[in-house]
PDB file of N, CA and C in Angstrom:
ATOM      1  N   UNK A   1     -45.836  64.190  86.406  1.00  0.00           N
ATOM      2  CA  UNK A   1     -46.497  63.715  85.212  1.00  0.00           C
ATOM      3  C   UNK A   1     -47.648  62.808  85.636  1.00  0.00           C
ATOM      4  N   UNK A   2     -48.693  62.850  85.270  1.00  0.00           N
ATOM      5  CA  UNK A   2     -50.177  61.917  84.987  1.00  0.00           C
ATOM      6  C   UNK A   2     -49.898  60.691  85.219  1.00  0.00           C
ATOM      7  N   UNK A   3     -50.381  59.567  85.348  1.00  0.00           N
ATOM      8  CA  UNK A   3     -49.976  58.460  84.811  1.00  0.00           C
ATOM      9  C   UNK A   3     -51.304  57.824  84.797  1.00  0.00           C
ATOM     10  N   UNK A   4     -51.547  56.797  83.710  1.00  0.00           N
ATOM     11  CA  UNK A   4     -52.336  56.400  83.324  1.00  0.00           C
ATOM     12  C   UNK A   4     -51.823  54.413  83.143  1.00  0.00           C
ATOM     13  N   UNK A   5     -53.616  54.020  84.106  1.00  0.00           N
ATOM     14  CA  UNK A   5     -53.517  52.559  83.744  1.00  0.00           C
ATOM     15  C   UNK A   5     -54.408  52.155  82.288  1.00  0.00           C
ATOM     16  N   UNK A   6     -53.693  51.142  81.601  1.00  0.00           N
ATOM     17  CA  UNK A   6     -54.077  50.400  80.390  1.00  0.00           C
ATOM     18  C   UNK A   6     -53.538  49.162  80.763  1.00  0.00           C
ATOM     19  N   UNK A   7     -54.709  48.195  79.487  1.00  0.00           N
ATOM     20  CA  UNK A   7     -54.741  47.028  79.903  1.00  0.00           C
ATOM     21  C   UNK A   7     -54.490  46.241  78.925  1.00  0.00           C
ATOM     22  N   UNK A   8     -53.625  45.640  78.414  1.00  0.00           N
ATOM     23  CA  UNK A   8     -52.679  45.031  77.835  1.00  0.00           C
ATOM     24  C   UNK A   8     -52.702  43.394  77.837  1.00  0.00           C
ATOM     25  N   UNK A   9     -52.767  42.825  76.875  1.00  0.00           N
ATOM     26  CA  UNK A   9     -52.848  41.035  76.798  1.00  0.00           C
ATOM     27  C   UNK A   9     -51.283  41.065  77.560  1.00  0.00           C
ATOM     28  N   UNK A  10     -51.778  39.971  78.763  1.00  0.00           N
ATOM     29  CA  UNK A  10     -50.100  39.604  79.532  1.00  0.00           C
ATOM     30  C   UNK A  10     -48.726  39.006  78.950  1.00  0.00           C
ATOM     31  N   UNK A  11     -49.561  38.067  77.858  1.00  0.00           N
ATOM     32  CA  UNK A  11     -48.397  37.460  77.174  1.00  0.00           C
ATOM     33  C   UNK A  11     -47.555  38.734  76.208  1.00  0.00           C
ATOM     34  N   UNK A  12     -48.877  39.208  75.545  1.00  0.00           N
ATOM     35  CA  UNK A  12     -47.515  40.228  75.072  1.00  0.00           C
ATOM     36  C   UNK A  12     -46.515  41.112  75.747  1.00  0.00           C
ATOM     37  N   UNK A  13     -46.898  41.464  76.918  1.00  0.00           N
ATOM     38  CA  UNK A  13     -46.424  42.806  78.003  1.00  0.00           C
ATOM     39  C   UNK A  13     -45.115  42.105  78.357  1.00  0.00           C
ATOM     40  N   UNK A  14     -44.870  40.398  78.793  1.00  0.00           N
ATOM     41  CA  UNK A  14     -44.172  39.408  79.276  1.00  0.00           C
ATOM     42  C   UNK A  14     -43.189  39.202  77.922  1.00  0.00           C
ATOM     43  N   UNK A  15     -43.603  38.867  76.858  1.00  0.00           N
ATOM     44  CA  UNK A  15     -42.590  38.839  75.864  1.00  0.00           C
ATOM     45  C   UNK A  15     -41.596  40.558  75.617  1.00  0.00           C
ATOM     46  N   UNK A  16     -42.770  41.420  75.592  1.00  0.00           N
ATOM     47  CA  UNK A  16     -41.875  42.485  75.209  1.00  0.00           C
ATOM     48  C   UNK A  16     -41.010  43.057  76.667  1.00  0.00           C
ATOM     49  N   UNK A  17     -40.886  42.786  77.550  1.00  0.00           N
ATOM     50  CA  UNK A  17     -40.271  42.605  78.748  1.00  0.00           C
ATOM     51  C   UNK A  17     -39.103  41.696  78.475  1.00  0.00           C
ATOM     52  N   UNK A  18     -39.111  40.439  78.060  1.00  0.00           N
ATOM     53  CA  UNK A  18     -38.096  39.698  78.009  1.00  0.00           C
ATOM     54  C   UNK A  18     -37.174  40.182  76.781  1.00  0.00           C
ATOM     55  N   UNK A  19     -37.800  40.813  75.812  1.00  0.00           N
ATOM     56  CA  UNK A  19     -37.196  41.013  74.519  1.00  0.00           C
ATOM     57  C   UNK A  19     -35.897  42.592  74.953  1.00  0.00           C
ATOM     58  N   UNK A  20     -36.823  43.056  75.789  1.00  0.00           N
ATOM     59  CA  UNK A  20     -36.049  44.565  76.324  1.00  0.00           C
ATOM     60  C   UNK A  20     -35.213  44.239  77.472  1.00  0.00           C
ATOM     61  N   UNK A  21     -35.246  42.666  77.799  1.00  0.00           N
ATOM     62  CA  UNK A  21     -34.163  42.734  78.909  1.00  0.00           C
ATOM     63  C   UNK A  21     -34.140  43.593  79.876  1.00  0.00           C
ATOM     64  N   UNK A  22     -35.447  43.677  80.604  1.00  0.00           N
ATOM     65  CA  UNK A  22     -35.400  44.689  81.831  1.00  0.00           C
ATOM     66  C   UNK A  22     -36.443  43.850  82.553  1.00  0.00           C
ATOM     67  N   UNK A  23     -36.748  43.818  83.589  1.00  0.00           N
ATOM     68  CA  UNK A  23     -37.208  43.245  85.049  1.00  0.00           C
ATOM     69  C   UNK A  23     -38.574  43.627  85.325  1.00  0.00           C
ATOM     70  N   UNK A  24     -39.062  44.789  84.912  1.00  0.00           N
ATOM     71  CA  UNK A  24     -40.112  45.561  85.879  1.00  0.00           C
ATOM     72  C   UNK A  24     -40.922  45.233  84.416  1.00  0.00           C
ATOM     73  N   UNK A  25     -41.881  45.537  83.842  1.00  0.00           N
ATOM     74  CA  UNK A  25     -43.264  44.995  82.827  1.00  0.00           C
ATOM     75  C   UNK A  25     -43.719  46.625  82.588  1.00  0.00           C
ATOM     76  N   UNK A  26     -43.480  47.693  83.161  1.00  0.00           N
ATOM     77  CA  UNK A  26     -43.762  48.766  82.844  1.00  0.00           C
ATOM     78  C   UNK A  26     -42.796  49.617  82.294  1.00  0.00           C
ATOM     79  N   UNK A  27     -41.607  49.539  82.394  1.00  0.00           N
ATOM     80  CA  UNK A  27     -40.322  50.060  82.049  1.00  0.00           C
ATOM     81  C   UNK A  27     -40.387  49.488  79.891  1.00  0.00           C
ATOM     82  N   UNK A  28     -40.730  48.335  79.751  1.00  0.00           N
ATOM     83  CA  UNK A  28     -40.305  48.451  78.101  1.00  0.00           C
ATOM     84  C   UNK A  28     -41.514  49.191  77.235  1.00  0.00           C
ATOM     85  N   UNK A  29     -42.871  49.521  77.853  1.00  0.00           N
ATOM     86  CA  UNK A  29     -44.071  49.333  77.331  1.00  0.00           C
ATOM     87  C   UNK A  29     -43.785  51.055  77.516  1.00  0.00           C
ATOM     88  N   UNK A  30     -43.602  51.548  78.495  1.00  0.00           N
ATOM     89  CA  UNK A  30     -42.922  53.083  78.507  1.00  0.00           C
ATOM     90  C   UNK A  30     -42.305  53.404  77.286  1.00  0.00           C
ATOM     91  N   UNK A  31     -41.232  52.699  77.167  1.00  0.00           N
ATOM     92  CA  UNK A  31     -40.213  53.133  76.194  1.00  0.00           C
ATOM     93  C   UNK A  31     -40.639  53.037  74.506  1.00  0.00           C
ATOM     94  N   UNK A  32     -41.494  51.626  74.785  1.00  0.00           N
ATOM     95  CA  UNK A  32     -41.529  52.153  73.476  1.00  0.00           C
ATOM     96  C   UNK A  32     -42.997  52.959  72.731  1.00  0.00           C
ATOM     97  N   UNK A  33     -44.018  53.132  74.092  1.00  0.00           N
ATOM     98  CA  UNK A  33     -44.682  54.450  73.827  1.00  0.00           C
ATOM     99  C   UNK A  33     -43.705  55.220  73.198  1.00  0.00           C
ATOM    100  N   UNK A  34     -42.525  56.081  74.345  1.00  0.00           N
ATOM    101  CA  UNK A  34     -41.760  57.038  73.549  1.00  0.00           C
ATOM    102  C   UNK A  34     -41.246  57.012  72.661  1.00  0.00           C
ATOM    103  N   UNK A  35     -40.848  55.692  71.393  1.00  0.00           N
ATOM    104  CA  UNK A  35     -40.168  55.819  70.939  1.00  0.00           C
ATOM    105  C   UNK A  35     -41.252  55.863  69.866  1.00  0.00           C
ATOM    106  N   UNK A  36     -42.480  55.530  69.860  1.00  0.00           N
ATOM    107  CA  UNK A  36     -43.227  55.456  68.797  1.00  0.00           C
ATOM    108  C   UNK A  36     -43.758  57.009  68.670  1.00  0.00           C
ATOM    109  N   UNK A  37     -43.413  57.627  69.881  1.00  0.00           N
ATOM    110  CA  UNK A  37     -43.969  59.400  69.661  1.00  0.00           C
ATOM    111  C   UNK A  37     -43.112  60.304  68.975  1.00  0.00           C
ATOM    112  N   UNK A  38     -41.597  59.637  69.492  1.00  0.00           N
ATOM    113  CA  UNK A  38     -40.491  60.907  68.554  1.00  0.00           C
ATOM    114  C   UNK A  38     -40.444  59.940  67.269  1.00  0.00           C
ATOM    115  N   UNK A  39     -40.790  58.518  66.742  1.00  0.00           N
ATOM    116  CA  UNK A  39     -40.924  58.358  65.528  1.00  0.00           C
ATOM    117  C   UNK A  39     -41.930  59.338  64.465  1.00  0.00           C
ATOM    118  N   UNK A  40     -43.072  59.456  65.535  1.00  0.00           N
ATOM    119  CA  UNK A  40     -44.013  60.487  64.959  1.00  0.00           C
ATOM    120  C   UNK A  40     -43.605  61.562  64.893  1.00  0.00           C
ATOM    121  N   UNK A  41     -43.111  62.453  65.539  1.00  0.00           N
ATOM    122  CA  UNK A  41     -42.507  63.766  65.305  1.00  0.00           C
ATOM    123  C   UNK A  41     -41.834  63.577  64.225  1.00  0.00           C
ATOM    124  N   UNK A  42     -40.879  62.455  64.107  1.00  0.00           N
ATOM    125  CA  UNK A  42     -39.266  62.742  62.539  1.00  0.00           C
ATOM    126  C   UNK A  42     -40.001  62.536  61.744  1.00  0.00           C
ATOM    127  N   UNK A  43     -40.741  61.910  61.727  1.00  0.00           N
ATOM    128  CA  UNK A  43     -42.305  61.542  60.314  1.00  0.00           C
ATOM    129  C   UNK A  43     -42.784  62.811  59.684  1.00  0.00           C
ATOM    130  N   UNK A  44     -43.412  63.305  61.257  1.00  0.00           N
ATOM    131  CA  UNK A  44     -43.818  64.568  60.725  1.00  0.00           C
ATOM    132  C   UNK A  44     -42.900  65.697  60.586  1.00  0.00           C
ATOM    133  N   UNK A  45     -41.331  65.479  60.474  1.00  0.00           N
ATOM    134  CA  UNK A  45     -40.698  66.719  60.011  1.00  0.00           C
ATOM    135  C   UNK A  45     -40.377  66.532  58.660  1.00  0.00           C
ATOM    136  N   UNK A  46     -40.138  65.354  58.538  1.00  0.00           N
ATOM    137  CA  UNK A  46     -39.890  64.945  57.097  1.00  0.00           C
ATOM    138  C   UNK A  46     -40.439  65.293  56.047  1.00  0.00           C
ATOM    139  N   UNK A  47     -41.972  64.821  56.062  1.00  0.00           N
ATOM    140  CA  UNK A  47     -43.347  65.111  55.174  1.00  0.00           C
ATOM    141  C   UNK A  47     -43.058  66.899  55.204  1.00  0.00           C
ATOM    142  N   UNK A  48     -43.189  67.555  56.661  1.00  0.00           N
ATOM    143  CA  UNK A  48     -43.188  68.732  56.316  1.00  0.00           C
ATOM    144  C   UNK A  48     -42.129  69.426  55.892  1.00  0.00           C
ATOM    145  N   UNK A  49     -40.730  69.028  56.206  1.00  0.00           N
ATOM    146  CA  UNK A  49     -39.570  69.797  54.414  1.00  0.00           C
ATOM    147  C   UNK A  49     -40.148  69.173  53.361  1.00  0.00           C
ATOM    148  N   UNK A  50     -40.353  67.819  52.885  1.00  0.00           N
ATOM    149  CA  UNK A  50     -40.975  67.917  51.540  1.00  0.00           C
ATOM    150  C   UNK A  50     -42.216  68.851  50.928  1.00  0.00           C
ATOM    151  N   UNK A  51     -43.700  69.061  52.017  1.00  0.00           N
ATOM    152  CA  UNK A  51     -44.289  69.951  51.448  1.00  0.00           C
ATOM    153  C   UNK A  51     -43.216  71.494  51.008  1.00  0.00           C
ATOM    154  N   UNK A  52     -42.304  71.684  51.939  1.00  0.00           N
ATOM    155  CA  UNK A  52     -41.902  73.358  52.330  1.00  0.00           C
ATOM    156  C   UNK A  52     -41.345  72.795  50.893  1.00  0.00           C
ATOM    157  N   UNK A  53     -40.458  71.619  50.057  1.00  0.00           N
ATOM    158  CA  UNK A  53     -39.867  71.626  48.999  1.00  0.00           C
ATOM    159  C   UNK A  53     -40.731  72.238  47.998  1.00  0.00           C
ATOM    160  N   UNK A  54     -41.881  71.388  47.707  1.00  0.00           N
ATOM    161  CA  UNK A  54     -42.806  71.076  46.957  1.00  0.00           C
ATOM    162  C   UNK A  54     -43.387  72.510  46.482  1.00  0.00           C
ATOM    163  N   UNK A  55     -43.615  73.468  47.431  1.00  0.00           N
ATOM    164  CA  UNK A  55     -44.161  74.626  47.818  1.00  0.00           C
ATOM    165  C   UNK A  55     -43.195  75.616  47.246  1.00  0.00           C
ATOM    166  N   UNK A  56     -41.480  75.249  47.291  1.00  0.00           N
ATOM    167  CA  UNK A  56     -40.886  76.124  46.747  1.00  0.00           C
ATOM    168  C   UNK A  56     -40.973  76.078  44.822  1.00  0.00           C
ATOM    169  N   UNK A  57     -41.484  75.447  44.583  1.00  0.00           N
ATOM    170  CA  UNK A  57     -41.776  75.116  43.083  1.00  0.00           C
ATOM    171  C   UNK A  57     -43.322  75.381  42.433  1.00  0.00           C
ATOM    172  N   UNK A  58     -43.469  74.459  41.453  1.00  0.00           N
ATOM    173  CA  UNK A  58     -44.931  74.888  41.143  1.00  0.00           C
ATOM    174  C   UNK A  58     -46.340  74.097  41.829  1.00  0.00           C
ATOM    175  N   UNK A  59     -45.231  73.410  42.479  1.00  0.00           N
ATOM    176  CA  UNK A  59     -46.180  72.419  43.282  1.00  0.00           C
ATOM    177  C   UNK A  59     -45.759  70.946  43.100  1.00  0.00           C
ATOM    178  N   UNK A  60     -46.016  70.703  41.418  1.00  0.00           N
ATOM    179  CA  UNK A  60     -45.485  69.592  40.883  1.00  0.00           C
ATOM    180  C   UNK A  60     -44.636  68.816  41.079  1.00  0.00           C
ATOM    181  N   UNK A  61     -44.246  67.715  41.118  1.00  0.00           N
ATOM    182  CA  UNK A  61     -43.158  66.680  41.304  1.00  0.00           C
ATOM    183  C   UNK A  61     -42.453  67.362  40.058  1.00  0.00           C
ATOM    184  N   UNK A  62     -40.676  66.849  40.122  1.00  0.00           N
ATOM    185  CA  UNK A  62     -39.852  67.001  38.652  1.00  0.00           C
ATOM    186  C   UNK A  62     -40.346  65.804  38.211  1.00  0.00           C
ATOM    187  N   UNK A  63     -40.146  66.339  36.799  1.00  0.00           N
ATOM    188  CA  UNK A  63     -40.251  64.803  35.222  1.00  0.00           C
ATOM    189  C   UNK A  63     -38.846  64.708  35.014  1.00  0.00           C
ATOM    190  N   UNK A  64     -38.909  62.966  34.899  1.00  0.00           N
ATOM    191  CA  UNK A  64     -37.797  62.210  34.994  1.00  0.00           C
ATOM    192  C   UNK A  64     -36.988  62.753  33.918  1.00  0.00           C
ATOM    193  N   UNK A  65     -36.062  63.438  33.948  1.00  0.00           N
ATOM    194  CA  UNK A  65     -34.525  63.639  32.935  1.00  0.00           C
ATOM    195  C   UNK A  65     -34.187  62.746  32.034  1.00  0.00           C
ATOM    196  N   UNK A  66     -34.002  62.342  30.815  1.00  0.00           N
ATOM    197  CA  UNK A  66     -33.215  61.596  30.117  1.00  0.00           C
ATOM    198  C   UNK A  66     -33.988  61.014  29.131  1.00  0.00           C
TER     199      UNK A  66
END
């Protein structure tokens, strides 16, 4: 895999290091790249069953019942 340098304010890199309880300054800033990418993926599966919902109808939202 690639790897790529970025440059990051220290204090934050140092807090989010201490907050993840791990040693090394590249190990939490990793993780939560990844976690902000498969957040993006479930985001985008979500939105897309609601269009596939939306699509099975007239398009329209339902009107509230009662």
């Amino acid at each position: 895999m690639a790897k790529v340098d970025i440059g990051l304010d220290a204090e934050l890199v140092v807090e989010v290091t201490v907050l993840a309880g791990v040693g090394s300054t590249q190990d939490p800033v990793e993780a939560l790249v990844r976690h902000h990418d498969a957040r993006g993926h479930r985001t985008g599966a979500r939105v897309r069953r609601r269009d596939e919902t939306l699509r099975g109808t007239d398009g329209a939202p339902p009107l509230p019942e009662g």
